[in-house]
C-alpha atoms as a PDB file:
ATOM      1  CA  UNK A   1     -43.598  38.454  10.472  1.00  0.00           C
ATOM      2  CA  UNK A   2     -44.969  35.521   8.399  1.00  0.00           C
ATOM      3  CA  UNK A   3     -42.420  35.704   5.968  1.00  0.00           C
ATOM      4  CA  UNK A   4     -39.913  35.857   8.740  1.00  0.00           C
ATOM      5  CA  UNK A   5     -41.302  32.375  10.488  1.00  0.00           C
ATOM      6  CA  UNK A   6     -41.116  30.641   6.959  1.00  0.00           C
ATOM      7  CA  UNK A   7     -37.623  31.843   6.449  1.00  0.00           C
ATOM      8  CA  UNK A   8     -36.933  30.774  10.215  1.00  0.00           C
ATOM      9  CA  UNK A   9     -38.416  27.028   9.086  1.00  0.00           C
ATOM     10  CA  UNK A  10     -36.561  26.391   6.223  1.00  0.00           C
ATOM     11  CA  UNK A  11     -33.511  27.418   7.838  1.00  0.00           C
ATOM     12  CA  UNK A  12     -34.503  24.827  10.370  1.00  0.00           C
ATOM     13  CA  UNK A  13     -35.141  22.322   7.847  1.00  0.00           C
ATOM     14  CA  UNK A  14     -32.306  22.671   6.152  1.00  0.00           C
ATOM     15  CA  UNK A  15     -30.001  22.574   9.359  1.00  0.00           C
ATOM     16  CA  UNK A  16     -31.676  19.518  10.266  1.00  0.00           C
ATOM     17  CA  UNK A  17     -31.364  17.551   7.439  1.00  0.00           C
ATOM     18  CA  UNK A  18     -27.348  18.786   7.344  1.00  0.00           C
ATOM     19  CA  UNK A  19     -27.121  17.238  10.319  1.00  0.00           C
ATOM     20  CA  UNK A  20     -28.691  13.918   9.917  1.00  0.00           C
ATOM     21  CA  UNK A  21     -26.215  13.421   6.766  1.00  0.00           C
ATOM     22  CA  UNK A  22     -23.350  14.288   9.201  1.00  0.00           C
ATOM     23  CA  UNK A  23     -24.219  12.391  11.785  1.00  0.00           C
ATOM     24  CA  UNK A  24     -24.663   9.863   9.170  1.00  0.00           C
ATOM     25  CA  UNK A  25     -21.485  10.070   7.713  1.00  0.00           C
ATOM     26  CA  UNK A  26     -19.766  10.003  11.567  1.00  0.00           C
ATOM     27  CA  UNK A  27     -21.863   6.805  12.554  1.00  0.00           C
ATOM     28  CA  UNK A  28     -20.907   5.161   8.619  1.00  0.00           C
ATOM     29  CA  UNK A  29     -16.436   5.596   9.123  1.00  0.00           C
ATOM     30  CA  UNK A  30     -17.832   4.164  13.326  1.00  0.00           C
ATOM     31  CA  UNK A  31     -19.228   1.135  11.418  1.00  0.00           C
ATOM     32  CA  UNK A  32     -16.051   0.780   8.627  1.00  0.00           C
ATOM     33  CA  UNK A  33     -13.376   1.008  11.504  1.00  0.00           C
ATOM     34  CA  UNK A  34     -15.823  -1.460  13.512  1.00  0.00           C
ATOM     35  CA  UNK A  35     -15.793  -3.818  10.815  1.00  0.00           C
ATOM     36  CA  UNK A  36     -12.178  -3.918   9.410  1.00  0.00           C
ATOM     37  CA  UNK A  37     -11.339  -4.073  13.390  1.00  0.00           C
ATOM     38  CA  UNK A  38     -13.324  -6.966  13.803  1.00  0.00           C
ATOM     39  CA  UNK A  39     -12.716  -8.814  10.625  1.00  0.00           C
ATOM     40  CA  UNK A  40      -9.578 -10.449  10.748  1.00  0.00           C
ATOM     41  CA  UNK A  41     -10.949 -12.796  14.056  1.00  0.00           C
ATOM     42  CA  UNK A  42     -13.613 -13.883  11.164  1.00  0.00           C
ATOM     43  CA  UNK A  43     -10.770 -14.783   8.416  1.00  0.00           C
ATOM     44  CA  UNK A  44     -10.636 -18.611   8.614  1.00  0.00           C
ATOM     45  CA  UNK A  45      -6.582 -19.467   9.667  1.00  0.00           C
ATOM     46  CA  UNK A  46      -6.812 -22.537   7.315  1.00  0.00           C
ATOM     47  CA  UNK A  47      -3.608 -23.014   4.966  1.00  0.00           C
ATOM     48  CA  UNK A  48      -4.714 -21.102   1.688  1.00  0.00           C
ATOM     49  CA  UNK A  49      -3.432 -23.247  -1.233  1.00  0.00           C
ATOM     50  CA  UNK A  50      -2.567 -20.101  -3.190  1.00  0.00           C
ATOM     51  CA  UNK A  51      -0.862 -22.238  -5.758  1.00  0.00           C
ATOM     52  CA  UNK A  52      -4.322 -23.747  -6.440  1.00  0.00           C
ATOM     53  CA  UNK A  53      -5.949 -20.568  -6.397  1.00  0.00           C
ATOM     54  CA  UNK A  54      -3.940 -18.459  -8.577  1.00  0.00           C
ATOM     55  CA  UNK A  55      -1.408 -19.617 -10.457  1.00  0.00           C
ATOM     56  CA  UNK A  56       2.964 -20.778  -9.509  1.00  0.00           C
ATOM     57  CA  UNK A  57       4.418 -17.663 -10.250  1.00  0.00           C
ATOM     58  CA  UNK A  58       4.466 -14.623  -8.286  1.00  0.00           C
ATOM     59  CA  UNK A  59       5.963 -11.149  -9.250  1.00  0.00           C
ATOM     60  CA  UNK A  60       7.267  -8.803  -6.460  1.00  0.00           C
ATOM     61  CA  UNK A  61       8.253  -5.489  -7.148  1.00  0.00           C
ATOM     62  CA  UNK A  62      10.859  -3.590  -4.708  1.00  0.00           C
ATOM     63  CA  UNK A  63      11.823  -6.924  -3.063  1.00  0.00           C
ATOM     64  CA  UNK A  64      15.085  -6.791  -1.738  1.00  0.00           C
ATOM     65  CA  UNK A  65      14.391  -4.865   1.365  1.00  0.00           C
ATOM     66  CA  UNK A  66      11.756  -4.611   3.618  1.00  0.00           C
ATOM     67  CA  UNK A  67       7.780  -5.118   3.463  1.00  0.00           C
ATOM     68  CA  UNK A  68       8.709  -6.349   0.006  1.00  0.00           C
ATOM     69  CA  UNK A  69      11.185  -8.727   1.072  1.00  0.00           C
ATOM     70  CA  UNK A  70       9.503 -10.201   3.440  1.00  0.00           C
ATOM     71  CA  UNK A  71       6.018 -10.442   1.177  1.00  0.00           C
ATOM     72  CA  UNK A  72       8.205 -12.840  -1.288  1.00  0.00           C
ATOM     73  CA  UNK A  73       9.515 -14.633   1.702  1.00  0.00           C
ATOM     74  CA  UNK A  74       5.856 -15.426   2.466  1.00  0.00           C
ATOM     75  CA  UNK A  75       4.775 -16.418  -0.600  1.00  0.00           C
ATOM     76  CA  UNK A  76       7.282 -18.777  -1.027  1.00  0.00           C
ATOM     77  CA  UNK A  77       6.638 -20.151   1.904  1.00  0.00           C
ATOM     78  CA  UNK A  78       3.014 -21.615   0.430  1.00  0.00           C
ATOM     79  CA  UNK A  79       4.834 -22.776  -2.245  1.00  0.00           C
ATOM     80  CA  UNK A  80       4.905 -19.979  -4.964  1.00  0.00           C
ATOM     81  CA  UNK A  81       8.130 -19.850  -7.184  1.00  0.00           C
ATOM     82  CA  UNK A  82       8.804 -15.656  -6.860  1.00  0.00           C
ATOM     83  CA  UNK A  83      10.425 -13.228  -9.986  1.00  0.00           C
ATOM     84  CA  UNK A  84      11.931 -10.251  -8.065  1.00  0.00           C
ATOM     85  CA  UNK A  85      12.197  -7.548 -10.092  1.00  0.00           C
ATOM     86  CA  UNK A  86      14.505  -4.724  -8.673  1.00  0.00           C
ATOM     87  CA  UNK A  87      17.103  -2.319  -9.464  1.00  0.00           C
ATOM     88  CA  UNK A  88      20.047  -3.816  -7.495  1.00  0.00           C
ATOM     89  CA  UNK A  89      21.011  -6.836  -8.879  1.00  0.00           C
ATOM     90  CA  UNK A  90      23.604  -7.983  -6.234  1.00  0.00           C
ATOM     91  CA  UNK A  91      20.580  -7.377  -3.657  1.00  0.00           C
ATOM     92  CA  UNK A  92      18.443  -9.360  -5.755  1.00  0.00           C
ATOM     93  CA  UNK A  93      21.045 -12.044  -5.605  1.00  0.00           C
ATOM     94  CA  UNK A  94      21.399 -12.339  -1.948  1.00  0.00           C
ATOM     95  CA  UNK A  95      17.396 -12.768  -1.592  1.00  0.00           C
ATOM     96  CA  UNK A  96      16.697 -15.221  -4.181  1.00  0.00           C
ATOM     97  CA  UNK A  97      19.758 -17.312  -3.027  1.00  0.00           C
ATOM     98  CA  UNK A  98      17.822 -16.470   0.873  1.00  0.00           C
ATOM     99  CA  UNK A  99      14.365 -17.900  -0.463  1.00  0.00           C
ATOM    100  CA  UNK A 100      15.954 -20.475  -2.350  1.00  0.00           C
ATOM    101  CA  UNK A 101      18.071 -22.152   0.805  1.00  0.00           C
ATOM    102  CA  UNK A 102      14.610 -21.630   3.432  1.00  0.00           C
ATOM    103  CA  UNK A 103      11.701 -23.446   0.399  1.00  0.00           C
ATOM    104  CA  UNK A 104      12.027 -25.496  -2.336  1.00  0.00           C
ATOM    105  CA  UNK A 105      10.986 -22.943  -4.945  1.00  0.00           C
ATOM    106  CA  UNK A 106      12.635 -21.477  -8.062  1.00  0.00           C
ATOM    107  CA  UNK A 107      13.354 -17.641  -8.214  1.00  0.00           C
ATOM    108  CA  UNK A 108      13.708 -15.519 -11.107  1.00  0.00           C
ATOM    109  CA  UNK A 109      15.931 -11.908 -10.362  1.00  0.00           C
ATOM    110  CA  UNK A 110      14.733  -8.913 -13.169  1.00  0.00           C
ATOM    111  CA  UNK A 111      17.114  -6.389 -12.527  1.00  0.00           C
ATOM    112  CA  UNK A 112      14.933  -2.740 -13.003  1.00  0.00           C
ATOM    113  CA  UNK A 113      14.682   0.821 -12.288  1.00  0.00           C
ATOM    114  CA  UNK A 114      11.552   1.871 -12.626  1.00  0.00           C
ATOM    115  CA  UNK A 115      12.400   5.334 -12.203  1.00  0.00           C
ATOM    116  CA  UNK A 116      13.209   5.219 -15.796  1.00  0.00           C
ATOM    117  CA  UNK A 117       9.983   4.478 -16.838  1.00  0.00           C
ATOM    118  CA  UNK A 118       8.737   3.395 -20.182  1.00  0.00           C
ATOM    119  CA  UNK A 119      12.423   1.354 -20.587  1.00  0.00           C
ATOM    120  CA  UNK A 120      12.234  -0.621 -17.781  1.00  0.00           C
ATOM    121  CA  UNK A 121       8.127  -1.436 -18.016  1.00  0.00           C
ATOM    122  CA  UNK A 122       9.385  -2.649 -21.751  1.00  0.00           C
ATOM    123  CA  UNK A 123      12.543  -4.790 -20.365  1.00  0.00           C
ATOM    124  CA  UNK A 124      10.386  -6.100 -17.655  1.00  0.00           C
ATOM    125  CA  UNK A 125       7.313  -7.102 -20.408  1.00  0.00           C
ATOM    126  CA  UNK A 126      10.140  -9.061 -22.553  1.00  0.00           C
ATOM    127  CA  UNK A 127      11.858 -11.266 -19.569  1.00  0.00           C
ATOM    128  CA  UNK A 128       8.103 -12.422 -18.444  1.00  0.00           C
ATOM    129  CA  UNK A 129       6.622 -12.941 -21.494  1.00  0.00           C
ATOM    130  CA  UNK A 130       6.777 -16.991 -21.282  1.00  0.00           C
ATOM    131  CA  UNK A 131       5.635 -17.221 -17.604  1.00  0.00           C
ATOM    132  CA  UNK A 132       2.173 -17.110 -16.465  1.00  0.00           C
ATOM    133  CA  UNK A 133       2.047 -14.717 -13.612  1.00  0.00           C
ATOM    134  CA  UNK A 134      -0.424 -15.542 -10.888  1.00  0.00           C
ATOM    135  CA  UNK A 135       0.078 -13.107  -8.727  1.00  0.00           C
ATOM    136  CA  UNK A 136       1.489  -9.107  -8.790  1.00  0.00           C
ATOM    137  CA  UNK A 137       2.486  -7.367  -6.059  1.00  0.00           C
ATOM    138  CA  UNK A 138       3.366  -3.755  -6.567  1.00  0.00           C
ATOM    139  CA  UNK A 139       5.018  -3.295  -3.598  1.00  0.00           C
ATOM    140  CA  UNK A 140       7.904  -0.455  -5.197  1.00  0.00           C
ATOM    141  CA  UNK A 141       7.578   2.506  -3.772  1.00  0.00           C
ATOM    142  CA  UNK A 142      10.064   5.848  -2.810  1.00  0.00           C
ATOM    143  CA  UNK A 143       9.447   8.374  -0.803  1.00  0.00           C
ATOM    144  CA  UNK A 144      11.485  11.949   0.385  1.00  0.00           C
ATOM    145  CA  UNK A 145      15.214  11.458   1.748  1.00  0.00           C
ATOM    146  CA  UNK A 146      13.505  13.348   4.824  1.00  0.00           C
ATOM    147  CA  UNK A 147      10.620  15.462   5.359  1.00  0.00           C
ATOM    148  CA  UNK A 148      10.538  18.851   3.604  1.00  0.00           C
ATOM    149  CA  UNK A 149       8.567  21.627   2.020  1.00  0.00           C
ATOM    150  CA  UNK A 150       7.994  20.630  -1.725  1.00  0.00           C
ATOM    151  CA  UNK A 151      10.252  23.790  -3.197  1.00  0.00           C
ATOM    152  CA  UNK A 152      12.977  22.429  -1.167  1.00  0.00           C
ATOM    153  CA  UNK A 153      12.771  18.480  -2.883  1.00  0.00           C
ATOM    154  CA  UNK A 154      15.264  17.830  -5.765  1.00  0.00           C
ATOM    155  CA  UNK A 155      13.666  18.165  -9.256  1.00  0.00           C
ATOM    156  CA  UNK A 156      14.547  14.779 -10.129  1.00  0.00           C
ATOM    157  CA  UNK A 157      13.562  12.909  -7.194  1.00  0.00           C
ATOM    158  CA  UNK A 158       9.779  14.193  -7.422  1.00  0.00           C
ATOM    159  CA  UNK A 159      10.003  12.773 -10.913  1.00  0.00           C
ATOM    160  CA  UNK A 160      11.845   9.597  -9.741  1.00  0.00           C
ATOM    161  CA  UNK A 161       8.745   9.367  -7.233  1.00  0.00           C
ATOM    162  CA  UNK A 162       6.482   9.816  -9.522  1.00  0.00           C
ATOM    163  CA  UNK A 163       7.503   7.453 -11.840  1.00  0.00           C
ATOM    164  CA  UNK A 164       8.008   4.906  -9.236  1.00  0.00           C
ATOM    165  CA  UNK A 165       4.957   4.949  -7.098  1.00  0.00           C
ATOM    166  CA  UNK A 166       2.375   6.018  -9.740  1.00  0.00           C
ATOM    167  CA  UNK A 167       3.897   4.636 -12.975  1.00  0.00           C
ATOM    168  CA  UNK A 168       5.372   1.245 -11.898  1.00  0.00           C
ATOM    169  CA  UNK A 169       1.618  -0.006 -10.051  1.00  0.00           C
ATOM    170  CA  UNK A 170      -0.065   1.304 -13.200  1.00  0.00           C
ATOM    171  CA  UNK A 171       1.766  -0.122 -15.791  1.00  0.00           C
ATOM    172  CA  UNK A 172       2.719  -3.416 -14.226  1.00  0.00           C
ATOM    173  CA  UNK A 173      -0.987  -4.136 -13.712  1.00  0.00           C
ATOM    174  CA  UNK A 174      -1.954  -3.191 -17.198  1.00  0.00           C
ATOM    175  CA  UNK A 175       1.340  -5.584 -18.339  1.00  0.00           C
ATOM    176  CA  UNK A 176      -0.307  -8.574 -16.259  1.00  0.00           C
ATOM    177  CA  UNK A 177      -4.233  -7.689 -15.796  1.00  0.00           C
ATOM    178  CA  UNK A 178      -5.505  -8.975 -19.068  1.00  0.00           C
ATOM    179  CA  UNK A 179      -3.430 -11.938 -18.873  1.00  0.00           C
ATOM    180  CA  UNK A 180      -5.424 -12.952 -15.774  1.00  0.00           C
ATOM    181  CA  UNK A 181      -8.792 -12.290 -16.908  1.00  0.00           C
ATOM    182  CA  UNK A 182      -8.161 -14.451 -20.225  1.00  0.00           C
ATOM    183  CA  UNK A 183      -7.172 -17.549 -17.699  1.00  0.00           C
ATOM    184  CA  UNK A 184      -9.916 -16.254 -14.866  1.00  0.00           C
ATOM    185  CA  UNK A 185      -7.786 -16.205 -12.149  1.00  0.00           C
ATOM    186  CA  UNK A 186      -5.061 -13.983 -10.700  1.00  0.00           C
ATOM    187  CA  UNK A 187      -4.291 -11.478  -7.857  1.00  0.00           C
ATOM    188  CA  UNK A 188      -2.669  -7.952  -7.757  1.00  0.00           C
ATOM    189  CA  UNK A 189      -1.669  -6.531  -4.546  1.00  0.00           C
ATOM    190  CA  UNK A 190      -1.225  -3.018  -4.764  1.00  0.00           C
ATOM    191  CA  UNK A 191       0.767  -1.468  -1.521  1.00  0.00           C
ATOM    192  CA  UNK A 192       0.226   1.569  -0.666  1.00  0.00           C
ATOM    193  CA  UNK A 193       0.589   3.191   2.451  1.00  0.00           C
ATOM    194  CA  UNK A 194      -1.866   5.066   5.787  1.00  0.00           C
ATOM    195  CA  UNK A 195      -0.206   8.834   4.449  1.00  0.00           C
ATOM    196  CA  UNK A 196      -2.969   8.167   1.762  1.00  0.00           C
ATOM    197  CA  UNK A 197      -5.921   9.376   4.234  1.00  0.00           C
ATOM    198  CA  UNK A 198      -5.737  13.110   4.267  1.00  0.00           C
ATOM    199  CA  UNK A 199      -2.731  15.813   3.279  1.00  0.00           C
ATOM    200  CA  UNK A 200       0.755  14.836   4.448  1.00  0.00           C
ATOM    201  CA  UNK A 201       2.934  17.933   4.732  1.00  0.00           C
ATOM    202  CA  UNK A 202       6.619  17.741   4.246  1.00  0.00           C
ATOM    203  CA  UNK A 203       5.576  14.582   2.227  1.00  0.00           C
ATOM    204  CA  UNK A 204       3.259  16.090   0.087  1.00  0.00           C
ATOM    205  CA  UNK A 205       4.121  14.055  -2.953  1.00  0.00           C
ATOM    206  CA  UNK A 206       3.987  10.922  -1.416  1.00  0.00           C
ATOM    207  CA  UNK A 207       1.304  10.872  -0.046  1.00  0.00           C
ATOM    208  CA  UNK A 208      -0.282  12.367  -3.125  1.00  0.00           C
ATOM    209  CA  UNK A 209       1.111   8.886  -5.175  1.00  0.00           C
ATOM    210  CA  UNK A 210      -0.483   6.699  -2.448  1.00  0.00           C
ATOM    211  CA  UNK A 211      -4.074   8.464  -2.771  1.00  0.00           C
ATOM    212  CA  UNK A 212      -3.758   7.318  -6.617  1.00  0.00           C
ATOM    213  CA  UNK A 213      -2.901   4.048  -5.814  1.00  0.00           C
ATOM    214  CA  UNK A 214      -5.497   3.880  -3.266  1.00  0.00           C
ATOM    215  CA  UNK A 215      -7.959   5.136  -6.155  1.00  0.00           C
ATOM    216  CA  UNK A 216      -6.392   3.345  -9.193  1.00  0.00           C
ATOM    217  CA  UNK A 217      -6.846   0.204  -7.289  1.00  0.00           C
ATOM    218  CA  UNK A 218     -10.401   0.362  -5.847  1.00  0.00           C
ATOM    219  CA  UNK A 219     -11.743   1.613  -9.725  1.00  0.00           C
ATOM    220  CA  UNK A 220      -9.032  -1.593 -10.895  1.00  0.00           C
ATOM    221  CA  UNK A 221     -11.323  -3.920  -8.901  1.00  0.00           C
ATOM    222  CA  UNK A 222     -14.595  -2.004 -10.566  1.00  0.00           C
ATOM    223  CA  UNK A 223     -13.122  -3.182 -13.844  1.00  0.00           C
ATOM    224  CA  UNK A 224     -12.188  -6.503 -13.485  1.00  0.00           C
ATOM    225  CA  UNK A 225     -14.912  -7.552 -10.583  1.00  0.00           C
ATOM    226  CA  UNK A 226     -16.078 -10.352 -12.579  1.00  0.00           C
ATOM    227  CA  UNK A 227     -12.989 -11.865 -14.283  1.00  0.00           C
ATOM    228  CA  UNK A 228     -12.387 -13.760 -10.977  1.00  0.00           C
ATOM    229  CA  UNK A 229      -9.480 -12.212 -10.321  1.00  0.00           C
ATOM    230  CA  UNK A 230      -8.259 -10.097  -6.433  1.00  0.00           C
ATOM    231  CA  UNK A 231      -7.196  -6.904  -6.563  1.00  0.00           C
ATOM    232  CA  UNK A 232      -6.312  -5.782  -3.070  1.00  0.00           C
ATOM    233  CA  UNK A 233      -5.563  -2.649  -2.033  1.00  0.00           C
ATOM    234  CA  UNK A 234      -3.112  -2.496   0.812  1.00  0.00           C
ATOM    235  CA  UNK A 235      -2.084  -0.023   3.571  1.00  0.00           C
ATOM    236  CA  UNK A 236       0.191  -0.457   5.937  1.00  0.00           C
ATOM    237  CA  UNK A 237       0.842   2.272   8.616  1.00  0.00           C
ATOM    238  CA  UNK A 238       4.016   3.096   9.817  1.00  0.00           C
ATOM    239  CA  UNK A 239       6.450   0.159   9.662  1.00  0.00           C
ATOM    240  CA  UNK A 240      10.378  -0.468  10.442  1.00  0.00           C
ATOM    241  CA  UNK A 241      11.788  -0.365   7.192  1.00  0.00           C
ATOM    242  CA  UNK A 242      14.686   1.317   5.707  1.00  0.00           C
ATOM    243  CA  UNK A 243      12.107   4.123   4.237  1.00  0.00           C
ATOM    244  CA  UNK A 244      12.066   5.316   7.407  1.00  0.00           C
ATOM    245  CA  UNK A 245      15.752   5.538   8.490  1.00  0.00           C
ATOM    246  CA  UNK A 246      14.850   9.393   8.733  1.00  0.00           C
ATOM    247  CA  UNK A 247      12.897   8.918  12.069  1.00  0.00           C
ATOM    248  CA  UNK A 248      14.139   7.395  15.441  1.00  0.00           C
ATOM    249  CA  UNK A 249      10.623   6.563  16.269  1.00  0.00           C
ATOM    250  CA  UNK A 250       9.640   4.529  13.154  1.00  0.00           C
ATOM    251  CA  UNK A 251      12.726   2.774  13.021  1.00  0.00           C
ATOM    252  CA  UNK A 252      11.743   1.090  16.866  1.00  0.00           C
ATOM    253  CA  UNK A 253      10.155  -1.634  16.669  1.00  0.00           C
ATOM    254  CA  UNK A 254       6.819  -1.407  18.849  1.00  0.00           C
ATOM    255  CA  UNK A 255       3.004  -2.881  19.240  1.00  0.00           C
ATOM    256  CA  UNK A 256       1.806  -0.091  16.917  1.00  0.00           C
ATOM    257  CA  UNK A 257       5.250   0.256  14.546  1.00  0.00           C
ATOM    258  CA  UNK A 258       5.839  -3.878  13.825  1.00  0.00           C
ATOM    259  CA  UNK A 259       8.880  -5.103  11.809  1.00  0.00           C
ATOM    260  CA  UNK A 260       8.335  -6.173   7.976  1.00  0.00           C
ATOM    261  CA  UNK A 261       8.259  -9.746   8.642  1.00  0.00           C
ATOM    262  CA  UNK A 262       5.209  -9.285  10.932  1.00  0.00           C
ATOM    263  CA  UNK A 263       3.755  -7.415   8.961  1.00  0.00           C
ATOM    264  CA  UNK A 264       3.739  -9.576   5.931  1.00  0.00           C
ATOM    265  CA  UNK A 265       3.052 -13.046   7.745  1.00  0.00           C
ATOM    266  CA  UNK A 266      -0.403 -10.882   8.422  1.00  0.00           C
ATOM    267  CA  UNK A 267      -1.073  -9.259   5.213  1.00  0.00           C
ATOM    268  CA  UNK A 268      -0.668 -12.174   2.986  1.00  0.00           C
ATOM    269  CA  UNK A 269      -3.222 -14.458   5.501  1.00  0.00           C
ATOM    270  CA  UNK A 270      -5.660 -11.733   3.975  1.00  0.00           C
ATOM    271  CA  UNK A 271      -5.180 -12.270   0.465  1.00  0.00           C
ATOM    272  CA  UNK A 272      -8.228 -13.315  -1.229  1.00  0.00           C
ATOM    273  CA  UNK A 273     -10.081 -12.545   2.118  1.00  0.00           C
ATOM    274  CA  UNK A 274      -9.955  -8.811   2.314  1.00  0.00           C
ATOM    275  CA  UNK A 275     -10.289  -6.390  -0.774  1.00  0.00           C
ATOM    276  CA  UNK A 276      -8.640  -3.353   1.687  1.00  0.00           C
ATOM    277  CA  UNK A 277      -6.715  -3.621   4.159  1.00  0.00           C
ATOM    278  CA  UNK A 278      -3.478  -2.782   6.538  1.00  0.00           C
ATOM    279  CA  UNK A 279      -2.711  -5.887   6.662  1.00  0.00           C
ATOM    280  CA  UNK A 280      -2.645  -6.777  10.425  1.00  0.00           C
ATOM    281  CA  UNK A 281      -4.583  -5.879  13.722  1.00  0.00           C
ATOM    282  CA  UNK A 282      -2.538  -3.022  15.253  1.00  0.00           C
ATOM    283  CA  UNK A 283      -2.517  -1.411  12.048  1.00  0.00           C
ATOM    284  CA  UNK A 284      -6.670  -1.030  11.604  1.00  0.00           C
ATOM    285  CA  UNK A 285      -6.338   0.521  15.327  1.00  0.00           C
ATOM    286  CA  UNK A 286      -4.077   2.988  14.021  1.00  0.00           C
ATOM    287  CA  UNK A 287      -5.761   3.869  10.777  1.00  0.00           C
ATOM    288  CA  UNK A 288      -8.985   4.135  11.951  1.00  0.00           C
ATOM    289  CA  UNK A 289      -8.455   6.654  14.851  1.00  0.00           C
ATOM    290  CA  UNK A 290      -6.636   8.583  11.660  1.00  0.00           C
ATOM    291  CA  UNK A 291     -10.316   8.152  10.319  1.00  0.00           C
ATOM    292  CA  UNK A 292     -12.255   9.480  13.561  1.00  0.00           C
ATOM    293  CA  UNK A 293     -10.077  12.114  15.041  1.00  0.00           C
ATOM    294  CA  UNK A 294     -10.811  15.260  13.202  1.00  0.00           C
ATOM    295  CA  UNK A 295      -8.737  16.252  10.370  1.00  0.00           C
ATOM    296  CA  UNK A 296      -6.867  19.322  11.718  1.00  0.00           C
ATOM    297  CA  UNK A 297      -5.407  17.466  14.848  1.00  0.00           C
ATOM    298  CA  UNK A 298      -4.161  15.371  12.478  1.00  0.00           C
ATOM    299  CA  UNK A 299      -2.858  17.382  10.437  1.00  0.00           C
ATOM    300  CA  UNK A 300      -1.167  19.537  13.739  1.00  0.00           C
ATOM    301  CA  UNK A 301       0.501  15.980  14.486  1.00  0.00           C
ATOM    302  CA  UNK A 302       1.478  15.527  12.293  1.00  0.00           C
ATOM    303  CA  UNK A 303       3.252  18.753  10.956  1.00  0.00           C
ATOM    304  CA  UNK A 304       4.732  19.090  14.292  1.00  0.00           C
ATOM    305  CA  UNK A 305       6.461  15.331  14.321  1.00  0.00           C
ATOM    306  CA  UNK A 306       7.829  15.697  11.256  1.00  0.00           C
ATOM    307  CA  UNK A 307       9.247  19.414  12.206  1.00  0.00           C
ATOM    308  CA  UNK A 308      10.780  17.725  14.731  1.00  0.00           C
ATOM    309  CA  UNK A 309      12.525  15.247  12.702  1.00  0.00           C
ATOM    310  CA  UNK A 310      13.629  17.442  10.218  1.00  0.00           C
ATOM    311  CA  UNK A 311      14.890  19.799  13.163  1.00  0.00           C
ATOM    312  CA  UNK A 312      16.446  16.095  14.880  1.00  0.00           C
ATOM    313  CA  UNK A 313      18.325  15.654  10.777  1.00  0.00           C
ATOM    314  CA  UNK A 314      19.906  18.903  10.508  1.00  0.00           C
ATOM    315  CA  UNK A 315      21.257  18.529  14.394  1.00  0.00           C
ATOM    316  CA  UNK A 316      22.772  15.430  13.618  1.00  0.00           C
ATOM    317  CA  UNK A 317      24.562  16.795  10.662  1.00  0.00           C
END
């Protein structure tokens, strides 16, 4: 009977202390979504002189459409000359002759496919070799035509995805990171994107590439945390883009779904402010009930959307 009352104890114990660590853990993501909710009213809404700060050059990757697009606009709006590197030159064109006629900044095009890998990093590494970089925003990115079961994806594209969203924000930043710590300033953006916070099915690989650019660029900042330079990790939530021409509902513009030039006006204020972030008010709101509700709600959401925009596709067709 003794025996049984000590088991009884520990067992008590041991539930008890479980308990404490999860309640722990619950009251720790209550005090992260508090904080990133509350901290952009704290960012100061003075003119950052980003010129100053890091450097008069500023590379933008996948910038000819979109979050991307509009991120380059931005910058060149305080006064940052912009290289947009991207694989359709007469795209590229039409937005550095669009930056050019709205600020008096010069634009470089760099016309790439990352998808090819090694060949384009190597291309890319030649054409910028003269020009100190001051800030990198790895903003590329490709994800499924439409949601579906990984058997079903094309060979090639899950390579093409890989390549683009895990090679391109790797080996850019290793092309320009050293650079920056030799001069003591710089600033990498790396964009990735809210599918990174638990399994995504019917984008499985996607949102497998944003969890390592979610990781690659927290350890990035570990690195480099006292070379003075940024390395922000961004996350937007759903947006109306072109990436999403699959869905109706993320290509409406709402409170919780903004357009790309919203979005970017925001995310750039936080540069140098914020070290994570999704870049704008409605988007913490978003991510961080993603945080708090429990995983398989999520997950039944999110299945069941995406079933029904796969089921909307194949209607349509």
């Amino acid at each position: 009977m003794e025996g049984c009352h000590v088991y009884t104890s520990v067992l008590a114990v041991v539930g008890g202390i479980t308990l404490f660590f999860l309640l722990l853990d619950t009251l720790w993501n209550i005090i992260l979504a508090a904080r990133a909710l509350l901290a952009p009213f704290f960012l100061t809404h003075e003119e950052q002189n980003l010129v100053k700060r890091y450097g008069s050059w500023a590379l933008i990757t996948g910038c000819t459409d979109g979050i991307g697009k509009e991120y380059a606009k931005q910058l060149a709006k305080k006064g940052l000359n912009v290289i947009l590197v991207s694989r359709s030159q007469d795209k590229l064109l039409k937005t550095a002759n669009e930056i050019e006629q709205e600020h008096p900044v010069k634009t470089k095009i760099i016309v790439a496919d990352f998808s090819k890998g090694a060949t384009a990093i190597d291309y890319i590494r030649n054409e910028i070799k003269n020009l100190e970089i001051g800030i990198l925003v790895n903003n590329v990115g490709m994800q499924y035509t439409y949601p579906m079961f990984v058997g079903e994806v094309p060979e090639q594209q899950l390579w093409d995805i890989i390549n683009i969203n895990v090679g391109a924000v790797t080996m850019m930043s290793r092309i320009l990171v050293e650079d920056m710590k030799k001069r003591k300033r710089g600033a990498i953006v790396n964009v990735s994107s809210g599918s990174e916070l638990q399994p995504l099915p019917l984008m499985t690989v996607y949102a497998a590439s944003k969890v390592y650019v979610r990781n690659f660029t927290r350890s990035l900042r570990y690195e480099y945390s006292d070379c003075g330079i940024t390395i922000q990790h961004l996350s937007p939530m759903f947006i109306n883009t072109k990436m999403n021409d699959f869905s109706r509902r993320l290509r409406t513009t709402s409170f919780f779904i903004p357009d790309a030039q919203t979005f970017a006006k925001h995310a750039v204020n936080t540069l140098g402010k914020l070290d994570c972030t999704t870049g704008e008010y409605a988007r913490k709101i978003r991510l961080h009930n993603r945080v708090l509700v429990p995983r398989n709600t999520v997950l039944f959401y999110e299945i069941s959307s995406r079933m029904g925009e796969n089921s909307h596709r194949e209607q349509t067709q």
